[in-house]
Protein backbone atom coordinates (compact mmCIF):
# COMPACT_ATOMS: atom_id res chain seq x y z
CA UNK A 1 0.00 0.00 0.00
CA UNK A 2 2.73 2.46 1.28
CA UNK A 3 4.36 1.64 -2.51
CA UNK A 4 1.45 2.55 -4.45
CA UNK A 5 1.11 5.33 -2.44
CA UNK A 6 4.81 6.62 -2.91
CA UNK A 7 4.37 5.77 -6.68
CA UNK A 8 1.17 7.74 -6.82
CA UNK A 9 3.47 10.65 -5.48
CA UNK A 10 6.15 10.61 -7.12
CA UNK A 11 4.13 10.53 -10.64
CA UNK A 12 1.92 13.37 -9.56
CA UNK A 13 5.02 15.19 -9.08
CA UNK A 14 6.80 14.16 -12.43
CA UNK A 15 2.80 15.47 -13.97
CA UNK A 16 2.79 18.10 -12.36
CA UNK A 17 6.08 19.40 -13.26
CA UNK A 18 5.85 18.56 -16.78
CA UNK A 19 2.82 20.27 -17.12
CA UNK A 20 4.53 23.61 -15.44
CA UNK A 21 7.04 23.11 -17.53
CA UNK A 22 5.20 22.49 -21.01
CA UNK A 23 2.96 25.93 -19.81
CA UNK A 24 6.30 27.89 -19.01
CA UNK A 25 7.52 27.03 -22.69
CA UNK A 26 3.98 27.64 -24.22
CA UNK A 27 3.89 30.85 -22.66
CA UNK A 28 7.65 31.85 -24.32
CA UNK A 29 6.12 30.76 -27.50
CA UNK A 30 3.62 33.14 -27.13
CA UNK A 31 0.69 30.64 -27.74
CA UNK A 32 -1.44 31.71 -25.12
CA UNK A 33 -0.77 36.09 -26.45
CA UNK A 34 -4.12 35.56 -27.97
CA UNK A 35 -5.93 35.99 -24.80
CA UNK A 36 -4.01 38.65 -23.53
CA UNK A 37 -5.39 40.62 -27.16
CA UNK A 38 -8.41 39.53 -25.91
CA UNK A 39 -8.50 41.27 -22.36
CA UNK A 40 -7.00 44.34 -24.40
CA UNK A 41 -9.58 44.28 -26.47
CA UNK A 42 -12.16 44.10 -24.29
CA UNK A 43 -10.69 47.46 -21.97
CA UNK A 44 -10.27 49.38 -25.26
CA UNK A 45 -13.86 48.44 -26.31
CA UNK A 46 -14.94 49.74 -22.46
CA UNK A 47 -13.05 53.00 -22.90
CA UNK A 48 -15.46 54.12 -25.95
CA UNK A 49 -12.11 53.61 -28.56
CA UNK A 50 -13.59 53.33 -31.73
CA UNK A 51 -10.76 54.06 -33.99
CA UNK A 52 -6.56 54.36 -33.51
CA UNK A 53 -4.31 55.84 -36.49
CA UNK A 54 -0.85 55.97 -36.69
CA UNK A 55 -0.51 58.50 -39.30
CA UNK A 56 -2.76 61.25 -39.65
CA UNK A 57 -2.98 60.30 -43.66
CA UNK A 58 -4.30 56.75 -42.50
CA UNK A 59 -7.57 58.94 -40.59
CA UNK A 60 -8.06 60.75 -43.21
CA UNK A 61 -8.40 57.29 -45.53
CA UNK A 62 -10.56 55.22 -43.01
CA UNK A 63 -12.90 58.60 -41.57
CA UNK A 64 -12.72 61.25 -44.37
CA UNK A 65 -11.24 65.30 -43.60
CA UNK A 66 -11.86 67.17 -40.31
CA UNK A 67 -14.75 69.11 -42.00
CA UNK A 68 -16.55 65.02 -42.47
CA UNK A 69 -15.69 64.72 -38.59
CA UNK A 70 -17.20 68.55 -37.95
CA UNK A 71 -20.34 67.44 -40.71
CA UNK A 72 -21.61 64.84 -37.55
CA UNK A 73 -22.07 67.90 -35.22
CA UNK A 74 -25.88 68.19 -34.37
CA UNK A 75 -25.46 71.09 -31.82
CA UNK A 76 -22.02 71.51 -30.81
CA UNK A 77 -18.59 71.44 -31.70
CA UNK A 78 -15.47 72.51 -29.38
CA UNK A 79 -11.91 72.36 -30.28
CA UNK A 80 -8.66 72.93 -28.03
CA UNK A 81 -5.07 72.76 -29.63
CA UNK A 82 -2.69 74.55 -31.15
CA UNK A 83 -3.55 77.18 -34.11
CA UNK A 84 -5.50 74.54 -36.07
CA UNK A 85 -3.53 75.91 -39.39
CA UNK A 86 -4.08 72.52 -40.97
CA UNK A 87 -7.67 73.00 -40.72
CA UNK A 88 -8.41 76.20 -41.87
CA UNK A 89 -6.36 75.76 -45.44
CA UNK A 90 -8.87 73.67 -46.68
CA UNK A 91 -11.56 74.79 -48.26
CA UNK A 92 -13.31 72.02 -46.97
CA UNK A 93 -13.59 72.54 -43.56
CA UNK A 94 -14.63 76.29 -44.24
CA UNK A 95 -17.40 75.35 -46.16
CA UNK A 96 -18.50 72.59 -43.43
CA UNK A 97 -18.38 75.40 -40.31
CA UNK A 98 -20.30 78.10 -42.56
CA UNK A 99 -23.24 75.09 -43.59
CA UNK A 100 -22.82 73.79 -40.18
CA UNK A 101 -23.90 77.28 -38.29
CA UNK A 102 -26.50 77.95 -40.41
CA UNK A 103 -28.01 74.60 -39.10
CA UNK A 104 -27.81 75.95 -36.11
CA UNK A 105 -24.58 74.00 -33.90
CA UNK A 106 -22.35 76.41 -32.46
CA UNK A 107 -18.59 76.39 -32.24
CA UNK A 108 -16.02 76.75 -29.96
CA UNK A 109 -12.03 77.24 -31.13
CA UNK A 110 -10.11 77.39 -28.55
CA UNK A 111 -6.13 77.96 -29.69
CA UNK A 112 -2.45 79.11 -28.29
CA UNK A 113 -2.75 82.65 -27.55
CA UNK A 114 0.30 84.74 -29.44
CA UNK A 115 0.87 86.44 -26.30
CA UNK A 116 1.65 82.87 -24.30
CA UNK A 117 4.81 82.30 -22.40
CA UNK A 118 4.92 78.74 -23.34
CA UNK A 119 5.65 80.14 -27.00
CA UNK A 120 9.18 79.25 -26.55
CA UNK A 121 8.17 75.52 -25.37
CA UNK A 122 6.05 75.08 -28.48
CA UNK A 123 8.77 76.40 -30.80
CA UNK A 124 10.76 73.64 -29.60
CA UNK A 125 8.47 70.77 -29.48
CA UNK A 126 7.10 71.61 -32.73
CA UNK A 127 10.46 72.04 -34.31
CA UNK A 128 9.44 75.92 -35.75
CA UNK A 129 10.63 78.98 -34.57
CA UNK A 130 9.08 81.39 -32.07
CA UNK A 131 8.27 83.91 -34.69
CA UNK A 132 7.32 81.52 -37.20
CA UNK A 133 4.60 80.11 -34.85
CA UNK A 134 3.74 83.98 -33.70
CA UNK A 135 2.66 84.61 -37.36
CA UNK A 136 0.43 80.92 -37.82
CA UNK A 137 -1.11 81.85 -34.57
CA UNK A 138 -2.43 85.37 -36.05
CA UNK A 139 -3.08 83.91 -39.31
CA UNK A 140 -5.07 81.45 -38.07
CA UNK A 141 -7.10 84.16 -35.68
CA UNK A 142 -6.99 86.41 -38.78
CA UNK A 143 -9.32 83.49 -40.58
CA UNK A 144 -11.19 82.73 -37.59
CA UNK A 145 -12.28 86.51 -37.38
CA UNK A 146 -12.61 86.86 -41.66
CA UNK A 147 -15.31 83.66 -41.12
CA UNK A 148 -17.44 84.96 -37.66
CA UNK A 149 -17.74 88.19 -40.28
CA UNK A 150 -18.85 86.32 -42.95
CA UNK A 151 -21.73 84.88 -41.30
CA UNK A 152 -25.34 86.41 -40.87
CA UNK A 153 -25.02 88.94 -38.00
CA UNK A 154 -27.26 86.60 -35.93
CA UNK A 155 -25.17 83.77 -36.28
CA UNK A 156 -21.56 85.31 -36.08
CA UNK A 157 -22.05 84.58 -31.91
CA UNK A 158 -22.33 80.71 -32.71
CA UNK A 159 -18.69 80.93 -33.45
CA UNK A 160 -16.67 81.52 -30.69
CA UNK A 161 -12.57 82.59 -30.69
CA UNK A 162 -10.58 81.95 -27.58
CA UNK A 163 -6.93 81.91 -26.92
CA UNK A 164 -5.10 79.59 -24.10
CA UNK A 165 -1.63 79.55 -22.53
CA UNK A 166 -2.09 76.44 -21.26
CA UNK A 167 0.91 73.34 -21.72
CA UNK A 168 -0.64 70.52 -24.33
CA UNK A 169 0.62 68.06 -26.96
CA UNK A 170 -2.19 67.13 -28.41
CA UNK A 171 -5.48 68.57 -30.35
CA UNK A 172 -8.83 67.50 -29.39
CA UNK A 173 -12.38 67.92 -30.47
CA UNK A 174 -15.37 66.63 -29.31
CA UNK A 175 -18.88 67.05 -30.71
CA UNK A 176 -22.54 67.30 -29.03
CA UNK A 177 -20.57 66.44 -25.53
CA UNK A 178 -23.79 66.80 -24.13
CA UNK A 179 -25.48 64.25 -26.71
CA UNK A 180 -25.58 60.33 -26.31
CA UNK A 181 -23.71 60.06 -29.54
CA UNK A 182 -20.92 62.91 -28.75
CA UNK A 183 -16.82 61.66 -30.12
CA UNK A 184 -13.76 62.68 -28.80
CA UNK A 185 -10.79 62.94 -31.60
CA UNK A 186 -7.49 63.28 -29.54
CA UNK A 187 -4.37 63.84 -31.91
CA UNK A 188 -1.17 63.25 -30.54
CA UNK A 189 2.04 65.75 -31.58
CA UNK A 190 5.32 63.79 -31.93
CA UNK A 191 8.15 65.79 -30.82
CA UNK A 192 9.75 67.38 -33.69
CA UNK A 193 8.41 65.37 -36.54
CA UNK A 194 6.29 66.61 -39.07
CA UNK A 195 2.72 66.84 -38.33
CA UNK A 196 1.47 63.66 -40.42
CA UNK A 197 2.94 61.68 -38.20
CA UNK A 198 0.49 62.92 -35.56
CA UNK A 199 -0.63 59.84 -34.02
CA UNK A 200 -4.39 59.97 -32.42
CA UNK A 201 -7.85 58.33 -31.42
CA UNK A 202 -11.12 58.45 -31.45
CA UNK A 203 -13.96 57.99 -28.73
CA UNK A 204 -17.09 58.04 -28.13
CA UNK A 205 -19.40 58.63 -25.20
CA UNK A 206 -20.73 54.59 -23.93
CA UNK A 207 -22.76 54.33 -20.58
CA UNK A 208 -20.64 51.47 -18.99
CA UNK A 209 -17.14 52.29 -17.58
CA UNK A 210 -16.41 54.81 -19.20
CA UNK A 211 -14.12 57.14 -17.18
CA UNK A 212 -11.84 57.59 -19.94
CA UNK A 213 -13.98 59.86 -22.30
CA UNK A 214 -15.36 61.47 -19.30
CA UNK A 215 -11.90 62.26 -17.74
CA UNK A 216 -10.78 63.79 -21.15
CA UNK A 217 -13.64 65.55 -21.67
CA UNK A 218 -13.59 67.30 -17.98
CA UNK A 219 -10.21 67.91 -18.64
CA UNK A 220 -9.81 69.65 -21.88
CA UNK A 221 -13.06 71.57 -21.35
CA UNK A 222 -11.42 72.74 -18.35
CA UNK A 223 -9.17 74.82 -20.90
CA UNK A 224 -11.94 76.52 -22.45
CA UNK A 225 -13.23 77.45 -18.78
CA UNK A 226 -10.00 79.59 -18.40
CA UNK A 227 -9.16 80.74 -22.03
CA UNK A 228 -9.77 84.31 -22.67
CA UNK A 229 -12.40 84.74 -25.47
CA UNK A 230 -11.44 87.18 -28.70
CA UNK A 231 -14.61 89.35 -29.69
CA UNK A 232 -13.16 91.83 -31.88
């Protein structure tokens, strides 16, 4: 008895630590990586991510221009970045803001004001020079103030011009934030590298565990809370 008993042992040992040891190499093959995606996957679907680009030319392939992202608006539109020169060369985006406030949604752009400290910093990160970003920053105002003109004197207030000095690295917009269907777009600067390789996601609003678009949206709004707004 004693001898079946030590053989019963010993072989649940030897089982045992073949088993630990076929897991241990399974796991360096990487078999089992596929659930791992899996529990990725499943936090990026919680967070509201609906879309990741590496290259700002890959969004524009799988979602269309800014001014198809601003064309989703149903009552509001808010954005927070830099000077959003990018933007405003197009004709298309223009044309999307003019149609868009005549429907009635209201706009909120929120850039770098020229007068910032953090000029310096963003001269740097951006690779440009002070005076170089000085004269985007007005052109882009310049634009913003030629378009609020252009509209019907009882929709120029619908478009809104504010300048921050706050420290960011990213753009972000976010439509209806109020709405059931509002989307975060959060573009990511690299430091120093042209601006196609901005780097970015979007989100939406979800109702289960969901602190991710909320804490973004609290936090760039916060921006817009404090910016100073341009009227003339």
């Amino acid at each position: 008895m004693n001898g079946v008993d030590i053989k019963t042992i010993i072989l649940g040992v030897i089982s045992s630590a073949l088993f630990a040891g076929i897991m241990y190499v399974l796991n360096k093959l990487r078999i089992f990586e596929p659930f791992a995606y899996r529990k990725a996957k499943r936090r990026i679907k919680s967070a509201g991510i609906v879309t990741f680009y590496a290259q700002r030319s890959t969004f524009t392939k799988d979602a269309g221009t800014i001014g198809c992202y601003v064309s989703k608006a149903k009552k509001e539109i808010n954005y927070i970045g830099f000077w959003l020169s990018n933007g405003l060369q197009h004709q298309d985006l223009i044309e999307t803001i003019v149609k868009q406030v005549n429907n009635g949604v209201i706009f909120n752009f929120c850039i770098i004001s020229p007068e910032s400290p953090l000029i310096e910093y963003y001269a740097d990160f951006l690779g440009e020079t002070k005076e170089d970003i000085i004269a985007q920053i007005h052109l882009s105002l310049n634009t913003l103030r030629s378009l609020r003109d252009s509209l019907q004197k009882d929709r120029q207030k619908q478009l809104k011009i504010l300048v921050h000095d706050k420290l960011i690295t990213t753009t972000f917009w976010i439509i209806d934030s109020n709405e059931k269907k509002s989307m975060i777009q959060l573009d990511h600067k690299v430091y120093r590298l042209p601006r196609h390789y901005t780097y970015g996601f979007q989100i939406k609003k979800t109702y289960f565990n969901n602190g991710f678009y909320e804490n973004l949206k609290k936090s760039y709004m916060s921006i817009i809370d404090t910016a100073k707004e341009i009227v003339t």
